[in-house]
C-alpha atoms as a PDB file:
ATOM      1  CA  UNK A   1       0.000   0.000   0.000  1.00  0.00           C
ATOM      2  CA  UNK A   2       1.298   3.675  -1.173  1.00  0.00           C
ATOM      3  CA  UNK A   3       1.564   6.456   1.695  1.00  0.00           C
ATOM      4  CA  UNK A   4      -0.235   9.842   0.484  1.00  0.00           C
ATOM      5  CA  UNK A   5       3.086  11.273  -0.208  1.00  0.00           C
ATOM      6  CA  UNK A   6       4.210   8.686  -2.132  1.00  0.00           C
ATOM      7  CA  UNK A   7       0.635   8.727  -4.580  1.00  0.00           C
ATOM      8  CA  UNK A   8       0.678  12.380  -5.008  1.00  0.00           C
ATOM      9  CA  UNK A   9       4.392  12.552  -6.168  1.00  0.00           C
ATOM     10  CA  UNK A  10       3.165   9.513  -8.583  1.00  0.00           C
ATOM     11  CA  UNK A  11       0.361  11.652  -9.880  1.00  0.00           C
ATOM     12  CA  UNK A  12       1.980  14.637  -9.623  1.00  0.00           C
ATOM     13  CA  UNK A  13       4.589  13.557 -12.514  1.00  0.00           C
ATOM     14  CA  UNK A  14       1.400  13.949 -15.111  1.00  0.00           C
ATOM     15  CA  UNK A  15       2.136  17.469 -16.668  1.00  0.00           C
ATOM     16  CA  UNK A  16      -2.071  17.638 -16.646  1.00  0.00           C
ATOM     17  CA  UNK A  17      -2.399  16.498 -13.338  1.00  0.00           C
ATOM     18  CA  UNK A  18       0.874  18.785 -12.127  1.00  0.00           C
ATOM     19  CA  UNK A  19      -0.996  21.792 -13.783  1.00  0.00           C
ATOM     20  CA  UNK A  20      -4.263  21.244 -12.287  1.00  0.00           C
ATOM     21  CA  UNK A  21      -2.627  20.999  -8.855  1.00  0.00           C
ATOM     22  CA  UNK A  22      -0.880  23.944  -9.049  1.00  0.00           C
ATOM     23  CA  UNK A  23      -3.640  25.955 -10.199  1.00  0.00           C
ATOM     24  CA  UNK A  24      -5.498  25.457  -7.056  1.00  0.00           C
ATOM     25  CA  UNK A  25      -2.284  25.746  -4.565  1.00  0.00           C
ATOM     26  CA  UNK A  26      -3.649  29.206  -3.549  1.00  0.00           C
ATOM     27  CA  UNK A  27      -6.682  28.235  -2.957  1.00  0.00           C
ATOM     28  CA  UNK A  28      -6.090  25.614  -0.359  1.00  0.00           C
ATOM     29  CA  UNK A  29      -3.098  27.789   1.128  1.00  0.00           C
ATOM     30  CA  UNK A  30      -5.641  30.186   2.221  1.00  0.00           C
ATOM     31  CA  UNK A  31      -8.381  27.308   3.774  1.00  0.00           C
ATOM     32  CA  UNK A  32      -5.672  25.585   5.465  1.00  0.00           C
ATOM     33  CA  UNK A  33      -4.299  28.794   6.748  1.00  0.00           C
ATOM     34  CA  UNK A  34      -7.625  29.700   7.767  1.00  0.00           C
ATOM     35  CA  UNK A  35      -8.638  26.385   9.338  1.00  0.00           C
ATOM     36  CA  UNK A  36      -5.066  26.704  10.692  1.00  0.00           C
ATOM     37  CA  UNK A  37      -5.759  30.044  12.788  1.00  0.00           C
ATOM     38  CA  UNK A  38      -9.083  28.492  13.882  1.00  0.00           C
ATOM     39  CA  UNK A  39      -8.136  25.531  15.391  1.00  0.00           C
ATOM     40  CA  UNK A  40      -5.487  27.181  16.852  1.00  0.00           C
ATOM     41  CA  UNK A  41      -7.647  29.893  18.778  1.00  0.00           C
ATOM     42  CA  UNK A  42      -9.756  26.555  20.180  1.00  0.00           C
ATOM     43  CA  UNK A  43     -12.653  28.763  17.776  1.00  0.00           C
ATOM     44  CA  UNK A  44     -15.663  26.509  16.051  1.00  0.00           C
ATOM     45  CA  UNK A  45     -17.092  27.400  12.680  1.00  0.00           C
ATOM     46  CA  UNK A  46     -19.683  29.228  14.484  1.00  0.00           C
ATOM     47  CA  UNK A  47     -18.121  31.865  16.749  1.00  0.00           C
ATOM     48  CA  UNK A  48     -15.570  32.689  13.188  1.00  0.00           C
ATOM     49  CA  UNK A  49     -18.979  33.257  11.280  1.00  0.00           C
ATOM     50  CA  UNK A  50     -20.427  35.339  14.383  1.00  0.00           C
ATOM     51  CA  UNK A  51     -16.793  37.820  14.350  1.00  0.00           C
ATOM     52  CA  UNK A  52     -16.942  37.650  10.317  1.00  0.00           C
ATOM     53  CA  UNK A  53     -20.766  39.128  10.015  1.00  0.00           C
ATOM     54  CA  UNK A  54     -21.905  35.569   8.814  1.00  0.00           C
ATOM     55  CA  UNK A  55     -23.456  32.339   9.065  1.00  0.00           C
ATOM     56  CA  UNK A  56     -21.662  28.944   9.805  1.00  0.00           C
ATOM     57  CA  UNK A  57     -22.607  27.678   6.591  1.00  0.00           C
ATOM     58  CA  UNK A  58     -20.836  30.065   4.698  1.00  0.00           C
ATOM     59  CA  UNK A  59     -17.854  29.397   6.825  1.00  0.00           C
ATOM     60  CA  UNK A  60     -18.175  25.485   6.038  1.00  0.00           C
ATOM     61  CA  UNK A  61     -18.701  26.177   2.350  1.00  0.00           C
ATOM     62  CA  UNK A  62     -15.072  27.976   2.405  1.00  0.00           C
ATOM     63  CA  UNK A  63     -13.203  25.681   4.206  1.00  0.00           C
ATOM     64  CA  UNK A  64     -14.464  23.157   1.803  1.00  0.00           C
ATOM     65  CA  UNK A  65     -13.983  25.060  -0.568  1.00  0.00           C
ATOM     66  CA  UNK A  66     -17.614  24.833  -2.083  1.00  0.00           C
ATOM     67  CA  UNK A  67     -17.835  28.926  -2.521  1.00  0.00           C
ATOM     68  CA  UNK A  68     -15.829  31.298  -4.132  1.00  0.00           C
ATOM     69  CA  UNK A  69     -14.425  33.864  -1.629  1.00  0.00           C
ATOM     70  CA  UNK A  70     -14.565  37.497  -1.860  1.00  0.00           C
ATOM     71  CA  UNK A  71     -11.674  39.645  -1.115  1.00  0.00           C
ATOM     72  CA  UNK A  72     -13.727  40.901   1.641  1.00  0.00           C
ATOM     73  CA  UNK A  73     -14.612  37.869   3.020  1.00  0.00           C
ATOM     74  CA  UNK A  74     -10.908  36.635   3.191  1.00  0.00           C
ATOM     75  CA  UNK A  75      -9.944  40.640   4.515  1.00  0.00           C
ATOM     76  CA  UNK A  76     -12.651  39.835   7.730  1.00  0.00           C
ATOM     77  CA  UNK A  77     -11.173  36.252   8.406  1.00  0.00           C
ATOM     78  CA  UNK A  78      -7.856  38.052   8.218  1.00  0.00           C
ATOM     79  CA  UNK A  79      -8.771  40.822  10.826  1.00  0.00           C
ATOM     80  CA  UNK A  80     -10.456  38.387  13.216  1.00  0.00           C
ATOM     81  CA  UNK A  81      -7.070  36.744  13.258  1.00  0.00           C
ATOM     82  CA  UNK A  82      -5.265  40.097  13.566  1.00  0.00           C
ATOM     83  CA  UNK A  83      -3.464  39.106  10.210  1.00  0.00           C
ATOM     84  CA  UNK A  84      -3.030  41.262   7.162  1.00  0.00           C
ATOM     85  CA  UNK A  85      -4.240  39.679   3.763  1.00  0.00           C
ATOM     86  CA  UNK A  86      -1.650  39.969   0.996  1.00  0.00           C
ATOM     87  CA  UNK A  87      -2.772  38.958  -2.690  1.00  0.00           C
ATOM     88  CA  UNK A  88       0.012  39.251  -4.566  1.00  0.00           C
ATOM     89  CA  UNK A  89       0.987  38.432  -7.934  1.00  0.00           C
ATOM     90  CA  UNK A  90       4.359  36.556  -8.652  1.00  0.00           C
END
């Protein structure tokens, strides 16, 4: 049986699947981040949605990345971490 790391380097030789992959690296940076900061602070889906102006659901939808954030929404999760958001371009 193949550990994760071992599949995804497998897969990950596939120019396609390499692209693909890549494309959405951003993406999960910033769920993982945020789920990151969350879990860290001992806060639930909830009481993030409550500091954000929102409700749960659209906090789930993120972090499973089901919705397409808006700049705002990611600039409110930032603040209620007392983070900056940076979108940059490289």
């Amino acid at each position: 049986m193949q550990t994760y790391k071992e599949l995804k380097a497998r897969y990950l030789k596939d120019p396609e699947v390499k692209r693909a992959y890549d494309a959405l690296e951003a993406e999960y940076q910033v769920i993982s981040k945020t789920i990151e900061l969350r879990l860290k602070r001992k806060m639930s889906q909830k009481e993030l949605a409550e500091r954000i102006g929102t409700k749960q659901s659209a906090v789930s939808r993120f972090e499973n990345n089901l919705s397409n954030p808006t700049v705002s929404f990611l600039s409110k999760i930032a603040s209620t971490f007392n983070k900056k958001l940076v979108i940059d371009f490289k």
